[in-house]
C-alpha atoms as a PDB file:
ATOM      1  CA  UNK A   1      91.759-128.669  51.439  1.00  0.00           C
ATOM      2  CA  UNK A   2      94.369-130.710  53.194  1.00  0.00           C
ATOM      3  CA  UNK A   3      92.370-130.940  56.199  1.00  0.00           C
ATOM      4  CA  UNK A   4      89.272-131.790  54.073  1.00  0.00           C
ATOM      5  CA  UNK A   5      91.085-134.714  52.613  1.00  0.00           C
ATOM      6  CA  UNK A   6      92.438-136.004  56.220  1.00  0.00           C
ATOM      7  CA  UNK A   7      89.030-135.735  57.575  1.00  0.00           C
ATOM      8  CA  UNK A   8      87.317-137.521  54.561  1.00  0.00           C
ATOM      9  CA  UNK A   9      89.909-140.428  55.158  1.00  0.00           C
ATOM     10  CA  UNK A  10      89.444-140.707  58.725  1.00  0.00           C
ATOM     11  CA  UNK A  11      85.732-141.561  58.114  1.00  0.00           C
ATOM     12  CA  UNK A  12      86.234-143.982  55.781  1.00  0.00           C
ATOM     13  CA  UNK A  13      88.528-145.961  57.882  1.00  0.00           C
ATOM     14  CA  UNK A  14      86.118-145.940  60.820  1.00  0.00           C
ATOM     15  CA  UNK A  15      83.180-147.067  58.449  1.00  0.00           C
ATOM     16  CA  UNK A  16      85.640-150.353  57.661  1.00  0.00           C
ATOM     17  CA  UNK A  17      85.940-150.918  61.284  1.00  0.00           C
ATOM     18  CA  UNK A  18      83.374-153.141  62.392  1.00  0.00           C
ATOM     19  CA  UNK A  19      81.511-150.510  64.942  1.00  0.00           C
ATOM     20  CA  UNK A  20      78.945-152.374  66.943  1.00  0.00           C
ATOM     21  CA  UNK A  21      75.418-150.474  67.937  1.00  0.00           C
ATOM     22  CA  UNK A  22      75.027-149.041  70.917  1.00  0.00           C
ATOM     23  CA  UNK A  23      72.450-151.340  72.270  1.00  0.00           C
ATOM     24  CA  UNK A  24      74.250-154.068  71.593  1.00  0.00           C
ATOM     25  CA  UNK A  25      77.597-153.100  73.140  1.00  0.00           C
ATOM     26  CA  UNK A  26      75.540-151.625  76.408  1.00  0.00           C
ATOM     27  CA  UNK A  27      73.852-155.146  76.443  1.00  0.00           C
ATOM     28  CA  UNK A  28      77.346-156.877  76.359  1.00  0.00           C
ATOM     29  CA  UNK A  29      79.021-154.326  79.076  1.00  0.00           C
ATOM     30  CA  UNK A  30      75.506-155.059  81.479  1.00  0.00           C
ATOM     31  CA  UNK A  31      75.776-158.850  81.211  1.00  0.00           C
ATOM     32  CA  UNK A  32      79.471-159.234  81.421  1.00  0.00           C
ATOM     33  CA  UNK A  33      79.224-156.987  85.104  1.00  0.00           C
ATOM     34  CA  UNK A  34      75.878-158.942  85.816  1.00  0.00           C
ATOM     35  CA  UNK A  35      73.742-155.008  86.077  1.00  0.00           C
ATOM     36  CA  UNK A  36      70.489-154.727  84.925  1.00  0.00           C
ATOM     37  CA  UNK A  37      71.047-152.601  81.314  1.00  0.00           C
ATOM     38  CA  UNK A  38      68.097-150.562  81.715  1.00  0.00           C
ATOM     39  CA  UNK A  39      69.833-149.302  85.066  1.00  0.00           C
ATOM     40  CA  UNK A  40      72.755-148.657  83.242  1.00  0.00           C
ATOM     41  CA  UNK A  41      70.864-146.202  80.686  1.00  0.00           C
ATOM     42  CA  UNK A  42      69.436-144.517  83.610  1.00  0.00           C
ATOM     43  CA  UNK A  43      72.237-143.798  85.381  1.00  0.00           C
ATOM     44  CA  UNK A  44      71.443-144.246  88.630  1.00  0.00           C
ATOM     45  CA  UNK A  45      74.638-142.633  90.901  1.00  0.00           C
ATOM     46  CA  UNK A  46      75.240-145.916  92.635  1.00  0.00           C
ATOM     47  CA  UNK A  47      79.067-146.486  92.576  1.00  0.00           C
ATOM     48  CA  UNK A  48      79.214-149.909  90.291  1.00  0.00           C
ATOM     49  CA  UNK A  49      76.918-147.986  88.016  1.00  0.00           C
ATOM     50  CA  UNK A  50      78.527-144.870  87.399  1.00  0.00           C
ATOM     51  CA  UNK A  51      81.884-147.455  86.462  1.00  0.00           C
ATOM     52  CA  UNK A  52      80.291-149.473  84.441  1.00  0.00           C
ATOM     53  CA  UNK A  53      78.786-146.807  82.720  1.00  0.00           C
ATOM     54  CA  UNK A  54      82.375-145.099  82.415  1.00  0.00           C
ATOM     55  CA  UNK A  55      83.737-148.330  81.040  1.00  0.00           C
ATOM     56  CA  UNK A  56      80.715-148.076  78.503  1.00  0.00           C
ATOM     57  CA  UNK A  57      81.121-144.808  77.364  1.00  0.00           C
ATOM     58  CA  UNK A  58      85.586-145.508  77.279  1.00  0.00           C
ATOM     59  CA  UNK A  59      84.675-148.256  75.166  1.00  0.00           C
ATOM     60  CA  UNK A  60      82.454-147.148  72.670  1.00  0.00           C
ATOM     61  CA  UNK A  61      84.269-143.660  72.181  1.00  0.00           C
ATOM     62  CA  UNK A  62      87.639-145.279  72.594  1.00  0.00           C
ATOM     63  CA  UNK A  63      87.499-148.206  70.897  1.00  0.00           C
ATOM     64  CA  UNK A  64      84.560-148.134  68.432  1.00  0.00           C
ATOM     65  CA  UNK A  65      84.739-144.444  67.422  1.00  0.00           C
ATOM     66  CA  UNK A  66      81.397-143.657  68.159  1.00  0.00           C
ATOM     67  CA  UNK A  67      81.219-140.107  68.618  1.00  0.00           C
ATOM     68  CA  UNK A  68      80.643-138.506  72.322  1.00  0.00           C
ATOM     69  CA  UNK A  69      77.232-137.073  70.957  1.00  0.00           C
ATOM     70  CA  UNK A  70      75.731-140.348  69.713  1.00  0.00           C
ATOM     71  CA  UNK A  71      76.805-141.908  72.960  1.00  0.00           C
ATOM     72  CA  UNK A  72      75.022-139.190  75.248  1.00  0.00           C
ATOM     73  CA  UNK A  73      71.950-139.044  72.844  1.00  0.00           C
ATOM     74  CA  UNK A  74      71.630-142.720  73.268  1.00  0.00           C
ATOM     75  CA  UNK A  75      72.260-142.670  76.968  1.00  0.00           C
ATOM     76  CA  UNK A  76      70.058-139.641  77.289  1.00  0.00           C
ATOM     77  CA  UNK A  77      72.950-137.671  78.826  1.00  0.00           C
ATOM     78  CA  UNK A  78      74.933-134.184  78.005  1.00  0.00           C
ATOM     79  CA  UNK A  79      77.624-135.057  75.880  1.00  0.00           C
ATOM     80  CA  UNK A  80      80.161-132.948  78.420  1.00  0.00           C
ATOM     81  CA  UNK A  81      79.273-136.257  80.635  1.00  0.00           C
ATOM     82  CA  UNK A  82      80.073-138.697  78.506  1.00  0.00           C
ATOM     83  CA  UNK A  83      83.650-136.849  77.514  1.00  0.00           C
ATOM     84  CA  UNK A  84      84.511-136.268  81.167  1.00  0.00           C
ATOM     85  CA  UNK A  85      83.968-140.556  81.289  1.00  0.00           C
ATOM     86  CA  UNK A  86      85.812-140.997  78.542  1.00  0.00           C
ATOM     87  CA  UNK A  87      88.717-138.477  79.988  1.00  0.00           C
ATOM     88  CA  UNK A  88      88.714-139.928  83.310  1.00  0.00           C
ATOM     89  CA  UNK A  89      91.400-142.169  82.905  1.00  0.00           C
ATOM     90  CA  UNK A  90      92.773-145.856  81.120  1.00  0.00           C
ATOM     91  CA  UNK A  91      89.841-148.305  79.894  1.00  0.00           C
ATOM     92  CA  UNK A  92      88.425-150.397  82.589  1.00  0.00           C
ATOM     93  CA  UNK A  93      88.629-153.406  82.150  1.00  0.00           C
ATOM     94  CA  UNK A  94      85.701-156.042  81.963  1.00  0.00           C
ATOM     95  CA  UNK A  95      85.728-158.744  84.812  1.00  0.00           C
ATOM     96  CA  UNK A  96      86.016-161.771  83.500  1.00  0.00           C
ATOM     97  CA  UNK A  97      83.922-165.012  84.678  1.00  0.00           C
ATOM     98  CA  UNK A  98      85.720-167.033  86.764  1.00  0.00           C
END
């Protein structure tokens, strides 16, 4: 019952976060690293890709609590890929314009 409660909690708290939509957060990761976001849903295995795609997947788990399976329906991906990503290490960090 306890863990019931806990769970029940835990999604009310991430509905009060603001969670952007996938698209949108894709589109902001592809402009801010200048990619083409249709390239990025592809998932071509060009090096920049596959990071930028990691930093996608970090940040929308990570820091908008989407869950892994959302993110690899929406990226058309297994949802082991997107948690290795998310695994792989700290957030990237997005460059910034100079």
């Amino acid at each position: 019952m306890t863990a019931e409660t806990e769970a029940k909690e835990r999604e009310t708290l991430r509905l009060k976060r603001k969670m952007p939509e996938l698209s949108a957060l894709l589109r902001e990761v592809a402009q801010r690293e200048a990619l083409d976001e249709e390239g990025l849903r592809k998932l071509r295995r060009a090096r920049e890709i596959v990071t930028v795609t990691k930093l996608f997947c970090q940040l929308a788990v990570r820091k908008y609590r989407h869950s892994g399976s959302s993110v690899a329906r929406f990226l058309g991906v297994t949802t082991s890929l997107v948690n290795r990503y998310v695994a792989s290490g700290d957030f990237f960090e997005l460059r910034r314009d100079t």
